[in-house]
Protein backbone atom coordinates (compact mmCIF):
# COMPACT_ATOMS: atom_id res chain seq x y z
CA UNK A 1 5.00 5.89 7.59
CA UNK A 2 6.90 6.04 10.38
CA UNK A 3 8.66 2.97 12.39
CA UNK A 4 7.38 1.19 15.00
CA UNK A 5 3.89 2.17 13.99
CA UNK A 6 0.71 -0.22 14.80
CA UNK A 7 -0.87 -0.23 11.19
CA UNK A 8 1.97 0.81 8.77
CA UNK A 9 0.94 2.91 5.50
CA UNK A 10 1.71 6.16 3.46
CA UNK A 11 -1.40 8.16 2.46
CA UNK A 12 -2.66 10.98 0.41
CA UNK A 13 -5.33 13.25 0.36
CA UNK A 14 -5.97 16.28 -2.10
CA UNK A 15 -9.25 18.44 -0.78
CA UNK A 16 -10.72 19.51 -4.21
CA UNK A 17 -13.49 18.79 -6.97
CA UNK A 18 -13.67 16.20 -6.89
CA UNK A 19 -12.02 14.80 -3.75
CA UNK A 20 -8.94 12.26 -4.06
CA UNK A 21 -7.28 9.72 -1.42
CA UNK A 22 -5.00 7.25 -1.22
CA UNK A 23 -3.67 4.56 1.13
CA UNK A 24 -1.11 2.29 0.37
CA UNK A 25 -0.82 -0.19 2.80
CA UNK A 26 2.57 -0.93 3.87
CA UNK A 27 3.94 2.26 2.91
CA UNK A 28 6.46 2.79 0.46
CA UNK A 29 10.16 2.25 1.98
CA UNK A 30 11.69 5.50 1.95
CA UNK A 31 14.81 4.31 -0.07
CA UNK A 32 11.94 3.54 -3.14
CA UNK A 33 10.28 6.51 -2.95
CA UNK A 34 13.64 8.66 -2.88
CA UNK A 35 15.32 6.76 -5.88
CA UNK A 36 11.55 7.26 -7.92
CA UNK A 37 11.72 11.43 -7.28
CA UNK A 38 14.93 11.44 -8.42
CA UNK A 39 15.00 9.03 -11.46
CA UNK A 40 11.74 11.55 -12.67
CA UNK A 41 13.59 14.60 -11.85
CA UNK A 42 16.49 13.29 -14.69
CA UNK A 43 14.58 15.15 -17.05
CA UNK A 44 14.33 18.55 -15.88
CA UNK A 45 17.57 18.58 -14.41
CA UNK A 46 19.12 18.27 -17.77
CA UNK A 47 17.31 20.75 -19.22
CA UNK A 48 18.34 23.30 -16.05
CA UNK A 49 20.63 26.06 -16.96
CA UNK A 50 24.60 25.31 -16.00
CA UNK A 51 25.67 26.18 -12.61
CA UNK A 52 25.13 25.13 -8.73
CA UNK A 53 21.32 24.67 -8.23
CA UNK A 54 19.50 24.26 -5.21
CA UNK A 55 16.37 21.73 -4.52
CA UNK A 56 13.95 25.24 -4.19
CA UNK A 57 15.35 26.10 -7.90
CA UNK A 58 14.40 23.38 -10.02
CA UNK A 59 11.10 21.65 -11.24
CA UNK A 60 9.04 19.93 -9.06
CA UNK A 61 9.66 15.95 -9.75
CA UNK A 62 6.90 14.41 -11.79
CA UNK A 63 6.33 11.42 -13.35
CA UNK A 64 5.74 10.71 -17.13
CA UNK A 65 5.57 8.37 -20.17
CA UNK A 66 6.72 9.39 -23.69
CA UNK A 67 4.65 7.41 -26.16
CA UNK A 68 6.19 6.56 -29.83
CA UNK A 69 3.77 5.84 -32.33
């Protein structure tokens, strides 16, 4: 998304088997999405060895649910 666009959205597209896209109309303010990669990064940042770490040497952020049964 970028500002001062006509039609305003974020999309994805992954070229595969099977195909996948996305549009989100609107887009996703930039603030959101930034706060979300970091609040799923939590994770594997704690488990990271001690020290100075750049972005390039840790986990890529994902999202996920822990389910208690």
């Amino acid at each position: 998304m970028r500002v001062g666009a006509q039609e305003q959205y974020d999309s994805v597209e992954i070229v595969g088997e099977p195909p996948f896209s996305m549009r989100i109309e609107g887009g996703i303010f930039g603030d959101t999405a930034t706060v979300g990669a970091l609040v799923n990064t939590i994770p594997k940042i704690i488990k990271a060895q001690p020290g100075l770490r750049t972005v390039m040497e840790l986990p890529v952020p994902s999202a996920s649910v822990a389910l208690h049964v």
